[in-house]
C-alpha atoms as a PDB file:
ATOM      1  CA  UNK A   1       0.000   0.000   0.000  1.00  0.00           C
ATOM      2  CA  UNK A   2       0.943   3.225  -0.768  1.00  0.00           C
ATOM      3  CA  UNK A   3       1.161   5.492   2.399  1.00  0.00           C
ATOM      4  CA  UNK A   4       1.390   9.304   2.576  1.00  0.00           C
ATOM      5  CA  UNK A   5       2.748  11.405   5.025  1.00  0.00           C
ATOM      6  CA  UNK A   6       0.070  11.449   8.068  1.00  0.00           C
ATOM      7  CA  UNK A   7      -3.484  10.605   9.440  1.00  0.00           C
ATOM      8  CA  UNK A   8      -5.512  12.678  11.270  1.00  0.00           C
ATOM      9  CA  UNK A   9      -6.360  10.781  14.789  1.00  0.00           C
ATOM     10  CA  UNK A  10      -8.736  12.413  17.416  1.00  0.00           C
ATOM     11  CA  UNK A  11      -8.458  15.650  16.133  1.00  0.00           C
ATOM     12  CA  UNK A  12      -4.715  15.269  15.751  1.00  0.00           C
ATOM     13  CA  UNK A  13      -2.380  14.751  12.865  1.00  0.00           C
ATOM     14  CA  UNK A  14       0.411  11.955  13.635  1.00  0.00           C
ATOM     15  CA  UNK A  15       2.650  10.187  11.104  1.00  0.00           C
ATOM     16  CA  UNK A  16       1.396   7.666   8.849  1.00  0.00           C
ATOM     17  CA  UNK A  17       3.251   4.402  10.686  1.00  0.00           C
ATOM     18  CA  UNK A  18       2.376   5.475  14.424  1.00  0.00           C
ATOM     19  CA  UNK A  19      -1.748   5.588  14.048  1.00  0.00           C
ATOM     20  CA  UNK A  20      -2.042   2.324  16.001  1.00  0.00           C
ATOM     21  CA  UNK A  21      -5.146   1.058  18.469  1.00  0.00           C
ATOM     22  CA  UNK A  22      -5.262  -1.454  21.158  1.00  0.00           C
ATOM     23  CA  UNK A  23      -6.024  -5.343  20.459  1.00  0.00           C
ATOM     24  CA  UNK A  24      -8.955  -5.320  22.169  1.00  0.00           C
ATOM     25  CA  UNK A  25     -10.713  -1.818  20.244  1.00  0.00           C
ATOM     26  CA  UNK A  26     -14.446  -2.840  20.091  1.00  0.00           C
ATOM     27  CA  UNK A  27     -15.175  -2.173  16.720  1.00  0.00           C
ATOM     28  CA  UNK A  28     -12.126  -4.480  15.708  1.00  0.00           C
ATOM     29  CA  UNK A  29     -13.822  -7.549  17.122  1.00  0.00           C
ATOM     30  CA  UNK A  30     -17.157  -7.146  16.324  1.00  0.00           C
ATOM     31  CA  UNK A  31     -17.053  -4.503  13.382  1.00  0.00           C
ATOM     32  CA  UNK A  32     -19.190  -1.794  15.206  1.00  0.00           C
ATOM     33  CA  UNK A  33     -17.598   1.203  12.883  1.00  0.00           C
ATOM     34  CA  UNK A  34     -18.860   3.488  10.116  1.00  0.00           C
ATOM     35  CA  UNK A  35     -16.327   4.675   6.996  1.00  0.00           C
ATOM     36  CA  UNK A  36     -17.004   6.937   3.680  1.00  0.00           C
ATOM     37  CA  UNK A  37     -14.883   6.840   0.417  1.00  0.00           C
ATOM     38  CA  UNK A  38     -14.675   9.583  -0.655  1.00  0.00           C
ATOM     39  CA  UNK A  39     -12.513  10.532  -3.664  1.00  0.00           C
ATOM     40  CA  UNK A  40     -10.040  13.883  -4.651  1.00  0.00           C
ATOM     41  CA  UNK A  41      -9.121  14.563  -7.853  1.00  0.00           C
ATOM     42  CA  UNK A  42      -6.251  16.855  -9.460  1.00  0.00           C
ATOM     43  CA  UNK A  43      -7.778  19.336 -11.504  1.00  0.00           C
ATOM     44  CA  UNK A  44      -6.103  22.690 -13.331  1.00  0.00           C
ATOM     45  CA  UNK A  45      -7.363  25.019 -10.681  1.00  0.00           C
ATOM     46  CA  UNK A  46      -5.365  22.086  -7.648  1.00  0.00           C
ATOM     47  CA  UNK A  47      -6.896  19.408  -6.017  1.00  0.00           C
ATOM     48  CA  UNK A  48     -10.682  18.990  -5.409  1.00  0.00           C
ATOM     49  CA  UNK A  49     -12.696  16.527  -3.288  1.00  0.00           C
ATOM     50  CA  UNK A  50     -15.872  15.104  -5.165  1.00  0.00           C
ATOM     51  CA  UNK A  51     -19.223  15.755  -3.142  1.00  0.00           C
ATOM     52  CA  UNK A  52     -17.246  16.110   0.383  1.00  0.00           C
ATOM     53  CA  UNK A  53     -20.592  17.572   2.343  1.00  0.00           C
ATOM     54  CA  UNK A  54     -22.883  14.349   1.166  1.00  0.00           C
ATOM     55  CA  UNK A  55     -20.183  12.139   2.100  1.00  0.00           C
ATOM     56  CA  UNK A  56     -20.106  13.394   5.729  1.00  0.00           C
ATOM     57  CA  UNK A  57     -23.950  13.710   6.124  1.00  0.00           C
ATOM     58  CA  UNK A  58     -24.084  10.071   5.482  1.00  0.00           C
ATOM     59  CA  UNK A  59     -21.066   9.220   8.037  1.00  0.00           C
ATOM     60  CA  UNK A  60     -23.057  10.859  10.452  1.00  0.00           C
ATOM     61  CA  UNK A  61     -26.254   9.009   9.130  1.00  0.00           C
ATOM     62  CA  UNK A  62     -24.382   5.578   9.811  1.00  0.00           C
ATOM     63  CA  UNK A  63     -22.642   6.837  13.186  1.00  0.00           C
ATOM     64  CA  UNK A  64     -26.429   7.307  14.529  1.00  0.00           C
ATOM     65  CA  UNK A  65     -27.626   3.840  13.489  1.00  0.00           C
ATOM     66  CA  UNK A  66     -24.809   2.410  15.789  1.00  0.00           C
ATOM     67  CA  UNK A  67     -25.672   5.052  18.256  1.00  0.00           C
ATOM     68  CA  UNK A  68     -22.460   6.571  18.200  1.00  0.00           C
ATOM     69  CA  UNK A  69     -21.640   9.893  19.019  1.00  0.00           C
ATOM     70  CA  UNK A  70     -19.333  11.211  17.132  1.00  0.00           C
ATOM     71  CA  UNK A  71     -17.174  13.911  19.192  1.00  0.00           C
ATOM     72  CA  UNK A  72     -16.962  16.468  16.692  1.00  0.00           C
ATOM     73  CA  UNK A  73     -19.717  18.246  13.896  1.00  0.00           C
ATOM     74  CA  UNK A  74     -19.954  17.649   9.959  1.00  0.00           C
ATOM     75  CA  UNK A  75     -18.369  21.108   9.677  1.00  0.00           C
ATOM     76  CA  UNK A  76     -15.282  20.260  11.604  1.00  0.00           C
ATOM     77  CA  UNK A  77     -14.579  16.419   9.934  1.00  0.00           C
ATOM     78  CA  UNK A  78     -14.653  17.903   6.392  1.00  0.00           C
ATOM     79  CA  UNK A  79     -12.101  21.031   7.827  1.00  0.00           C
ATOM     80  CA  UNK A  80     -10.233  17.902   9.190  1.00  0.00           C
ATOM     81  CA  UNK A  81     -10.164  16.181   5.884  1.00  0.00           C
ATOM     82  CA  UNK A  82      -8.728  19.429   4.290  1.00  0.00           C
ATOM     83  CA  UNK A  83      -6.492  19.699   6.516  1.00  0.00           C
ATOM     84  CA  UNK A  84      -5.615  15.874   6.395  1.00  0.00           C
ATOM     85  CA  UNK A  85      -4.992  16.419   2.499  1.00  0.00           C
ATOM     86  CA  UNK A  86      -2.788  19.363   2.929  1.00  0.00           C
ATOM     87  CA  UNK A  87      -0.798  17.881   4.938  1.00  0.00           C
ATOM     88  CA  UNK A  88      -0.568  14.273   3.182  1.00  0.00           C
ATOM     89  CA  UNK A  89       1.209  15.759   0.255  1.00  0.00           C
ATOM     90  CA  UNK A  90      -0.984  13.971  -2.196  1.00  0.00           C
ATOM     91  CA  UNK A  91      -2.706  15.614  -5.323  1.00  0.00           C
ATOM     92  CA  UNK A  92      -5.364  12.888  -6.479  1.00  0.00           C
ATOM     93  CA  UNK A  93      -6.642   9.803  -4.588  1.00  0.00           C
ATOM     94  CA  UNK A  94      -9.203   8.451  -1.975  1.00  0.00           C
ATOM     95  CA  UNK A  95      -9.996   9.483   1.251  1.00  0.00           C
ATOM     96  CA  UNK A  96     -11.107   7.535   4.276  1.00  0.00           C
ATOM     97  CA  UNK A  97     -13.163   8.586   7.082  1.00  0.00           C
ATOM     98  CA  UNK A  98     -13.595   6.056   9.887  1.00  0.00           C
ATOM     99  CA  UNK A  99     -15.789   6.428  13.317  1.00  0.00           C
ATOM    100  CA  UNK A 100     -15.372   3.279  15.879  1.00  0.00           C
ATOM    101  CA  UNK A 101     -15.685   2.241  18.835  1.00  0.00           C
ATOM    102  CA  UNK A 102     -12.981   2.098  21.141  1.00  0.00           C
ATOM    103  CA  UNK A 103     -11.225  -0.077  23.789  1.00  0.00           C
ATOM    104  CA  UNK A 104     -13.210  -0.154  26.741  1.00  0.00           C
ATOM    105  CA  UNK A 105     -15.204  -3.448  27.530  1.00  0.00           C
ATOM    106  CA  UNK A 106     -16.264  -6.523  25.286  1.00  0.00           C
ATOM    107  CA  UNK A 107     -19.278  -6.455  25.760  1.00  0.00           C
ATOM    108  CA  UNK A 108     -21.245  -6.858  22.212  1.00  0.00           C
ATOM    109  CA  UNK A 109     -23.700  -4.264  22.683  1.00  0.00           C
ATOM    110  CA  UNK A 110     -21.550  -0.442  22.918  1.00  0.00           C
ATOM    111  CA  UNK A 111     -22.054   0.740  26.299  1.00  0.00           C
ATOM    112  CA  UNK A 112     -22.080   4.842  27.354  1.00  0.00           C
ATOM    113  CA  UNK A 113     -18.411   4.603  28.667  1.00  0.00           C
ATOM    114  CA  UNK A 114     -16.925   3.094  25.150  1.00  0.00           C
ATOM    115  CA  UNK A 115     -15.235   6.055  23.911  1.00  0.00           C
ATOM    116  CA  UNK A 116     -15.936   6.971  19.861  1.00  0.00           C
ATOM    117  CA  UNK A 117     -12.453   7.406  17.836  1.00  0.00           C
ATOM    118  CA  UNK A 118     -11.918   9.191  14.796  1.00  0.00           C
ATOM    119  CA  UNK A 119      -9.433   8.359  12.058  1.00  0.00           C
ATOM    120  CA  UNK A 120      -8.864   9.883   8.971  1.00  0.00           C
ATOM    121  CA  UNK A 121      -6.425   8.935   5.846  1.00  0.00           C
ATOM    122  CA  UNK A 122      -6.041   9.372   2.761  1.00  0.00           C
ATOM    123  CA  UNK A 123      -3.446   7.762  -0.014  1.00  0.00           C
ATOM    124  CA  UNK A 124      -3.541   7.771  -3.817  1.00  0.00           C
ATOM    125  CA  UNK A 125      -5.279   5.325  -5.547  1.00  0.00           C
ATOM    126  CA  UNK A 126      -6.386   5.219  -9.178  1.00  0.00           C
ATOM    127  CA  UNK A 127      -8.300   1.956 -10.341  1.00  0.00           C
ATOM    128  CA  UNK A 128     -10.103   0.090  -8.224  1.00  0.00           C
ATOM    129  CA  UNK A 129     -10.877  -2.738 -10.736  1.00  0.00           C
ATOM    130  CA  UNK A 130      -8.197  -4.098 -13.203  1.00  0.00           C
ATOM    131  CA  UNK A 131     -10.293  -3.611 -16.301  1.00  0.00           C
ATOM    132  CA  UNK A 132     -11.793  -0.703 -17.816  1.00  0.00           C
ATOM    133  CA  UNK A 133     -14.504  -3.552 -19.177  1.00  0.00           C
ATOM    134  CA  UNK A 134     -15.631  -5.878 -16.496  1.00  0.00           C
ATOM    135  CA  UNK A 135     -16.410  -9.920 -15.914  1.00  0.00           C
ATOM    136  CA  UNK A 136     -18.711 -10.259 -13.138  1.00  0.00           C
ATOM    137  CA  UNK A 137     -20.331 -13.321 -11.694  1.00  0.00           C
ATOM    138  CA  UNK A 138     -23.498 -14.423  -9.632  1.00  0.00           C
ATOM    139  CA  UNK A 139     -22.484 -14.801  -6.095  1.00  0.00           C
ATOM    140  CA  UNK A 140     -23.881 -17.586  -4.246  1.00  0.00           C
ATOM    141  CA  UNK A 141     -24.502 -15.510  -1.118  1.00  0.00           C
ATOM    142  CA  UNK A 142     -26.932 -13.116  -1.142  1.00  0.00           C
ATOM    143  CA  UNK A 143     -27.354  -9.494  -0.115  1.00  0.00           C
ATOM    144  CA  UNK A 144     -27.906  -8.498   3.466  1.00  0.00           C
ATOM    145  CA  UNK A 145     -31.660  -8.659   4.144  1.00  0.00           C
ATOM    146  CA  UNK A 146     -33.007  -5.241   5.162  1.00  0.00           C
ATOM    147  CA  UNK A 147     -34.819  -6.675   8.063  1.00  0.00           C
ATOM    148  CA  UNK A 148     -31.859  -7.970   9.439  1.00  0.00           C
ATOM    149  CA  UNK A 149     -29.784  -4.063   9.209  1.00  0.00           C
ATOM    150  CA  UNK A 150     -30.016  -0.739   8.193  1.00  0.00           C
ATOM    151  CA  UNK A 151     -28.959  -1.198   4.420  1.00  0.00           C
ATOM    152  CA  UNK A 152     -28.087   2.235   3.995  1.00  0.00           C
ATOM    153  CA  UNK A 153     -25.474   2.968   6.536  1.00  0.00           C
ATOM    154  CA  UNK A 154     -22.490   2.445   5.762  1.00  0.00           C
ATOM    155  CA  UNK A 155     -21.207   0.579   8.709  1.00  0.00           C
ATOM    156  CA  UNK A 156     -18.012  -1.987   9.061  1.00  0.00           C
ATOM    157  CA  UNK A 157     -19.607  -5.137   9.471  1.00  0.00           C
ATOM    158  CA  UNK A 158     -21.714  -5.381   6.896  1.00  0.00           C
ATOM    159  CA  UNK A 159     -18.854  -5.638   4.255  1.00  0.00           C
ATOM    160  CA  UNK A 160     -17.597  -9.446   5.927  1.00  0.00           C
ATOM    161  CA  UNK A 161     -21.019  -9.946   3.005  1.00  0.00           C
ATOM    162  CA  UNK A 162     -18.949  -8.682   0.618  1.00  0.00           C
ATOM    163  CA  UNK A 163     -15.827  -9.708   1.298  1.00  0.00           C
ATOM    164  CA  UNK A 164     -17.223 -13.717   1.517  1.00  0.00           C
ATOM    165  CA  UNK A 165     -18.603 -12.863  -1.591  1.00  0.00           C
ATOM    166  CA  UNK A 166     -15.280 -11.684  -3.519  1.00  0.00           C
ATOM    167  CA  UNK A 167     -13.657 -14.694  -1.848  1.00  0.00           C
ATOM    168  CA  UNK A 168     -15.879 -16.979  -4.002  1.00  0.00           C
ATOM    169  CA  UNK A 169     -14.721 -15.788  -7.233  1.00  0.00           C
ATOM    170  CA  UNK A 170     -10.640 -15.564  -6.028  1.00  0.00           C
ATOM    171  CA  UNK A 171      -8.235 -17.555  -8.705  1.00  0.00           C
ATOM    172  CA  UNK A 172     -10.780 -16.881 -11.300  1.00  0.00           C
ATOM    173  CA  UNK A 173     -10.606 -14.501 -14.278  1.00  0.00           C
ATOM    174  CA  UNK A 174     -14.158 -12.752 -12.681  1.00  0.00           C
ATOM    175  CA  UNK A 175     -13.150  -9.195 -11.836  1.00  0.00           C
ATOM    176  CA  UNK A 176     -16.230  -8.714  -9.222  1.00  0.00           C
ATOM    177  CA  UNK A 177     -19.203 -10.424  -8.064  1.00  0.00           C
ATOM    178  CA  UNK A 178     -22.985  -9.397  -8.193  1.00  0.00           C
ATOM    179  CA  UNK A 179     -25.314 -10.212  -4.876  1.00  0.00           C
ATOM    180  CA  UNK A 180     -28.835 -10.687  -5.056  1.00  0.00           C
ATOM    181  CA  UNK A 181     -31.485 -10.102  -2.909  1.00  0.00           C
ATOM    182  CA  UNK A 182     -33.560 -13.237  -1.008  1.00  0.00           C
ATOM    183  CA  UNK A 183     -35.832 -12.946  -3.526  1.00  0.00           C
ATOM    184  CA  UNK A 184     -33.609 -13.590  -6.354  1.00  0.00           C
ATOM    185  CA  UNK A 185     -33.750 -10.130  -7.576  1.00  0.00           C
ATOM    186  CA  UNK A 186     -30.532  -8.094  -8.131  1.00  0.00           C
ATOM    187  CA  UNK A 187     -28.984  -5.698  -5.182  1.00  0.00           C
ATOM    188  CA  UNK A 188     -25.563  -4.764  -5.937  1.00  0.00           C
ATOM    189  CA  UNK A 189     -21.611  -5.242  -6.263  1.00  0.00           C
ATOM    190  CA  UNK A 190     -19.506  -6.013  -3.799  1.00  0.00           C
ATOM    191  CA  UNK A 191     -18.895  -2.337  -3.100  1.00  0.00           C
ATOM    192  CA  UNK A 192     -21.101  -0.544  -6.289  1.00  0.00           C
ATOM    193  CA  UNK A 193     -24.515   0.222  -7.704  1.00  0.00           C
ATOM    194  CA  UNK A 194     -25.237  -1.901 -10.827  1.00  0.00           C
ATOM    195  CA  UNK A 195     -27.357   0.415 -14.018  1.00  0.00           C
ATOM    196  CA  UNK A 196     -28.308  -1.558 -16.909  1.00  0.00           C
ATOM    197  CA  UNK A 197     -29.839   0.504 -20.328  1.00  0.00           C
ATOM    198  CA  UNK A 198     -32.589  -1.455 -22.100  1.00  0.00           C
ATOM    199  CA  UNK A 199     -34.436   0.411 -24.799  1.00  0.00           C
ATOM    200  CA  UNK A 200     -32.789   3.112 -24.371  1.00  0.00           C
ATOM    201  CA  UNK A 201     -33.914   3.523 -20.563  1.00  0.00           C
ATOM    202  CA  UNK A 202     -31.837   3.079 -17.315  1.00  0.00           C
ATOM    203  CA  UNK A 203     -32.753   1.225 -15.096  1.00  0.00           C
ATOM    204  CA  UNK A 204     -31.658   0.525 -11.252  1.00  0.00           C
ATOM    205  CA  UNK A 205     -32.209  -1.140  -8.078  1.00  0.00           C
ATOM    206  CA  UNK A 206     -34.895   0.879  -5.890  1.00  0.00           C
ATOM    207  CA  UNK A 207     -33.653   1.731  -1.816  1.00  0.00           C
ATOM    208  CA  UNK A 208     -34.647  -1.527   0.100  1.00  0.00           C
ATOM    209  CA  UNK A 209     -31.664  -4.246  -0.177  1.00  0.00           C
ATOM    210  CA  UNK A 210     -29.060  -1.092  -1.136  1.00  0.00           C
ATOM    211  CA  UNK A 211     -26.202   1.189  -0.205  1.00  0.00           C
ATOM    212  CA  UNK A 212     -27.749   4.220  -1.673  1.00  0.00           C
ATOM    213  CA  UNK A 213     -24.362   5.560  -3.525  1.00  0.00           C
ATOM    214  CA  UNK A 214     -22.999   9.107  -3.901  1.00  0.00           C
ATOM    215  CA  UNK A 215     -22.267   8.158  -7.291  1.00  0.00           C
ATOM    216  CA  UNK A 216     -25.212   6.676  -8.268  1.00  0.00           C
ATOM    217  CA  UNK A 217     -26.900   9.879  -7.614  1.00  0.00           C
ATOM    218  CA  UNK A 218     -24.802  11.355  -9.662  1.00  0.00           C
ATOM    219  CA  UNK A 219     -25.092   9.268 -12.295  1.00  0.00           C
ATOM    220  CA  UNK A 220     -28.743   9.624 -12.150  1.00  0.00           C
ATOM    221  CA  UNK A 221     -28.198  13.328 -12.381  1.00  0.00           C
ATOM    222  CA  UNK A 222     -26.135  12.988 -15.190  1.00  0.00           C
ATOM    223  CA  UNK A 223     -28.809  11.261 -17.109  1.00  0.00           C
ATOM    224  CA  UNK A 224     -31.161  13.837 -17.101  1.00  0.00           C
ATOM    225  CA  UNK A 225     -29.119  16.291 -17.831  1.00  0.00           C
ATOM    226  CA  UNK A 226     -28.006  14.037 -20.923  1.00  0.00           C
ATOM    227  CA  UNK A 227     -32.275  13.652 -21.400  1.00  0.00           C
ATOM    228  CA  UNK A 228     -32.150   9.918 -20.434  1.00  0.00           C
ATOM    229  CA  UNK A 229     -34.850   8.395 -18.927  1.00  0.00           C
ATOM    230  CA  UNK A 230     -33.915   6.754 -15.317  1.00  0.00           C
ATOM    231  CA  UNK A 231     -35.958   4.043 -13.687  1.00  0.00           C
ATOM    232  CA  UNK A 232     -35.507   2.794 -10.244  1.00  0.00           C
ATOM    233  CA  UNK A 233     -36.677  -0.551 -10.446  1.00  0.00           C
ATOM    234  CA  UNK A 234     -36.257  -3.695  -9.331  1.00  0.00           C
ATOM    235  CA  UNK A 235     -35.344  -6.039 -11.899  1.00  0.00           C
ATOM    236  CA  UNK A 236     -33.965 -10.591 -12.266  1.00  0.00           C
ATOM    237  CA  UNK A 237     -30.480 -10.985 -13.399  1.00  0.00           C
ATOM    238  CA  UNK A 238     -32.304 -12.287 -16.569  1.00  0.00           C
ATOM    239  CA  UNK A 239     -32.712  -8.712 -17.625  1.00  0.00           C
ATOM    240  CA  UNK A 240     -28.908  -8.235 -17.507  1.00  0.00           C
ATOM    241  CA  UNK A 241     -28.421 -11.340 -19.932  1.00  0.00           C
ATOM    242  CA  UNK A 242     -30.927  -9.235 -22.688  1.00  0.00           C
ATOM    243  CA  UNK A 243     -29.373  -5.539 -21.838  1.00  0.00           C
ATOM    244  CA  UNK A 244     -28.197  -3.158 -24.963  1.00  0.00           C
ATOM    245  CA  UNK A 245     -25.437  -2.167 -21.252  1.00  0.00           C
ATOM    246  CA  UNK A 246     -24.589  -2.669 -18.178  1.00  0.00           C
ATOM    247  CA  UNK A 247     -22.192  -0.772 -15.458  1.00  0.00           C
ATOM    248  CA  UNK A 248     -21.254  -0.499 -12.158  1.00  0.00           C
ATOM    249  CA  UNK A 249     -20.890   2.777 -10.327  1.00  0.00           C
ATOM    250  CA  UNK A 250     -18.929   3.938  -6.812  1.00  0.00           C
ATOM    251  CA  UNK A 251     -16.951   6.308  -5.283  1.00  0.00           C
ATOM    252  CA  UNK A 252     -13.781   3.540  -5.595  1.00  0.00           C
ATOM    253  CA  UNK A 253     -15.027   2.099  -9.053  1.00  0.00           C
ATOM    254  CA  UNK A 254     -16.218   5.506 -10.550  1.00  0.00           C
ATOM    255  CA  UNK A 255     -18.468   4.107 -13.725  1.00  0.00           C
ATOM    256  CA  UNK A 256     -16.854   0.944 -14.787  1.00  0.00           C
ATOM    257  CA  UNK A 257     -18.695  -1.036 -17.609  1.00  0.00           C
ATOM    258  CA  UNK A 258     -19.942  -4.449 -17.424  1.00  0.00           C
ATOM    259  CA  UNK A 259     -18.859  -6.877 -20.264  1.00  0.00           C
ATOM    260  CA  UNK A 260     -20.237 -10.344 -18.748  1.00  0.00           C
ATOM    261  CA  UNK A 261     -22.205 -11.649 -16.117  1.00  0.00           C
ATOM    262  CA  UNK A 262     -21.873 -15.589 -15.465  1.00  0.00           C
ATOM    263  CA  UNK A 263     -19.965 -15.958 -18.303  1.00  0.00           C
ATOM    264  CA  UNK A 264     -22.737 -14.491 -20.937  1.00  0.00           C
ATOM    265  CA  UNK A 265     -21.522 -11.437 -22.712  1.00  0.00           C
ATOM    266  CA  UNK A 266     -23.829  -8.559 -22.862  1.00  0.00           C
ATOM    267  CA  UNK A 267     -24.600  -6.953 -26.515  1.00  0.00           C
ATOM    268  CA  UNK A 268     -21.148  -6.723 -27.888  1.00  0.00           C
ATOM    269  CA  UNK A 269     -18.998  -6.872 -24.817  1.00  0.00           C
ATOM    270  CA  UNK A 270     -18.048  -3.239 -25.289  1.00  0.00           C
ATOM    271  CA  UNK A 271     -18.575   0.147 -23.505  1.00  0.00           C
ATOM    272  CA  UNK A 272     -21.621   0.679 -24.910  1.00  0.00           C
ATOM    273  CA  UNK A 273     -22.844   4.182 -25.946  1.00  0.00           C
ATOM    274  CA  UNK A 274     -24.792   5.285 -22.995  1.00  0.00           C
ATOM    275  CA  UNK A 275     -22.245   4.236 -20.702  1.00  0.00           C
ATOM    276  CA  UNK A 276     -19.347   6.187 -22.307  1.00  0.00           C
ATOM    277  CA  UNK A 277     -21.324   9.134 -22.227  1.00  0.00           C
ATOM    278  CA  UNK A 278     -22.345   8.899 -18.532  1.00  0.00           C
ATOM    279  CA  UNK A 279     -18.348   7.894 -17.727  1.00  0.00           C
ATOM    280  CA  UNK A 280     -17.170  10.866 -19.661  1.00  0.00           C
ATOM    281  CA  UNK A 281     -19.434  13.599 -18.227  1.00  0.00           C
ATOM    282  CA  UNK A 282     -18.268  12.228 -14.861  1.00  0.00           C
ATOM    283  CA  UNK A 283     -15.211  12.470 -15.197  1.00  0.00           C
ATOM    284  CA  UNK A 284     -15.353  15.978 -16.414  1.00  0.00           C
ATOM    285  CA  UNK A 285     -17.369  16.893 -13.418  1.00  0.00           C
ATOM    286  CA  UNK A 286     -14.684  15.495 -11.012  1.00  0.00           C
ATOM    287  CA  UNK A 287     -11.586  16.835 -12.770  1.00  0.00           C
ATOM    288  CA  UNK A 288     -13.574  20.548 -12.411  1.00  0.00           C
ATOM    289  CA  UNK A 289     -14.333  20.876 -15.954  1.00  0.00           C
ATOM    290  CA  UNK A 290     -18.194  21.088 -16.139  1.00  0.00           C
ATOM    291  CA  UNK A 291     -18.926  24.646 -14.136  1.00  0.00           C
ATOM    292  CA  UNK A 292     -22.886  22.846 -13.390  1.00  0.00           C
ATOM    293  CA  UNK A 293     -20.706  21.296 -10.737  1.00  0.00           C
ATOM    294  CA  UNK A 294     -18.076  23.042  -9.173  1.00  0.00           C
ATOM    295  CA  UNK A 295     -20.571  23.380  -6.164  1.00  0.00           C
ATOM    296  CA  UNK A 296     -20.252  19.857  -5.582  1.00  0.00           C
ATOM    297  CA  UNK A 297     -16.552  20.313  -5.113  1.00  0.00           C
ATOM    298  CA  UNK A 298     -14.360  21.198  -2.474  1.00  0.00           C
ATOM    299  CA  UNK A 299     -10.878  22.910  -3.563  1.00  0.00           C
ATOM    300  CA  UNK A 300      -7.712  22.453  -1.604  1.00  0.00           C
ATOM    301  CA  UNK A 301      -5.162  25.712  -0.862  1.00  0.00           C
ATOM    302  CA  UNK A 302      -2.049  24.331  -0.932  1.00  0.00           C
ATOM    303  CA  UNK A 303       0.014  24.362   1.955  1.00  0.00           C
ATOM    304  CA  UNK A 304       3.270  22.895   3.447  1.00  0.00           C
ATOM    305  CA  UNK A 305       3.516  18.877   3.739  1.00  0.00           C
ATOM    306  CA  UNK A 306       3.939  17.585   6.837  1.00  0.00           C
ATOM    307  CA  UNK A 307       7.292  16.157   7.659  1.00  0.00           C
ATOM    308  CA  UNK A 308       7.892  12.683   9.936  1.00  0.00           C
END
């Protein structure tokens, strides 16, 4: 892993290699934590972080499922992130926010006296996925149920679904995995949204079984404004098989295009049309080049790297 120069830790910066916790920190053992991606971009005016505010309003979101208090506002975590960037000496790259809870007792459920820690890092990081066209397969285990969480916060544990699932398809030539829902319908990635275009209309998974994404938003946004029609709706992998396209969209794995699913290639196996459009717009509208959107940016000032 690439590192960079320091984390911020309970409101204080520290060098990269010292940000250690105790063996027994609660949220280590029973994954009782909350994180964002969030990405930065270098762009001809400096660096920029992509939709910083919407980020933190859903840390906050997934802090209060857990009930945890976070000891500081939304206002001062995104100064802190600044901060954190200045400071990292890194121009483009991701950013992670994390909330847990602390060392304290081992109880399962958090107690009053567990104290809430705050870490943030960030490091530069480009692709996510090793294709710019995608193989993805069926997992065999399914999404989280929604009665069983909250499927919108983004909290810790929940990715152990995830990460079972990506284990399935390690040693293969599969470049992600696609979870369904108990009903057989289709939920999402490991970590992404999944759009698919058939006759000439988008189309993707309602809130239920869901991480809402920051990206997918945005991606819905960009269709209208390129005078697509967006559907939220749930749909069988069956429609994927018969779909003109299909992509994936995140904060990590930006819009990445789907080429197969279970081995079946969609249309021609290409980026198709729609998708290129949507993936170029966004990527002008992170690198600061569509003014529609500078408001969803945050630009960095420059300032002296932090030396260790």
């Amino acid at each position: 892993m690439i590192t960079t120069q320091c984390i911020w830790k309970n409101g204080v910066l520290i060098p990269w290699q010292a940000a250690q916790i105790h063996v027994l920190t609660h949220g280590l053992h029973y994954g009782s934590a909350v994180f964002e991606g969030i990405r930065f971009y270098k762009t001809d005016k400096g660096s920029a972080i992509f939709k910083l505010k919407e980020h933190i309003q859903r840390f906050f979101y997934s802090a209060k499922q857990l009930g945890m208090q976070i000891p500081y506002n939304e206002t001062q975590i995104c100064q802190a992130i600044v901060e954190t960037l200045q400071k990292s000496g890194c121009e483009e790259g991701y950013i992670r926010p994390l909330a847990f809870y602390g060392y304290g007792n081992m109880k399962v459920v958090p107690t009053a006296d567990l104290p809430v820690e705050i870490i943030i890092a960030c490091w530069p990081w480009k692709d996510y996925l090793s294709a710019p066209v995608v193989d993805v397969a069926i997992s065999p285990f399914i999404r989280i149920h929604p009665q069983s969480t909250v499927a919108d916060a983004k909290i810790s544990g929940h990715y152990v679904n995830s990460i079972l699932a990506g284990l399935a398809i390690q040693n293969t030539h599969y470049h992600e995995v696609l979870l369904l829902d108990a009903e057989g319908f289709v939920a999402e990635g490991s970590a992404e949204n999944i759009f698919i275009v058939k006759n000439n209309r988008i189309l993707t998974t309602p809130k239920g079984t869901i991480l809402m994404g920051i990206t997918r938003e945005t991606v819905m946004q960009i269709a209208k404004d390129l005078n697509l029609v967006v559907e939220e709706k749930r749909f069988k992998p069956e429609e994927i098989y018969s779909a003109e396209e299909a992509f994936f969209s995140g904060t990590a794995v930006e819009i990445t295009a789907i080429r197969s699913l279970d081995g079946q290639v969609i249309a021609q196996g290409n980026i198709g049309i729609i998708t290129e459009s949507i993936k170029t717009r966004y990527q002008k509208i992170v690198h600061g080049q569509v003014p529609a959107f500078h408001s969803a940016l945050t630009w960095i000032e420059k300032e002296e790297v932090m030396t260790v």
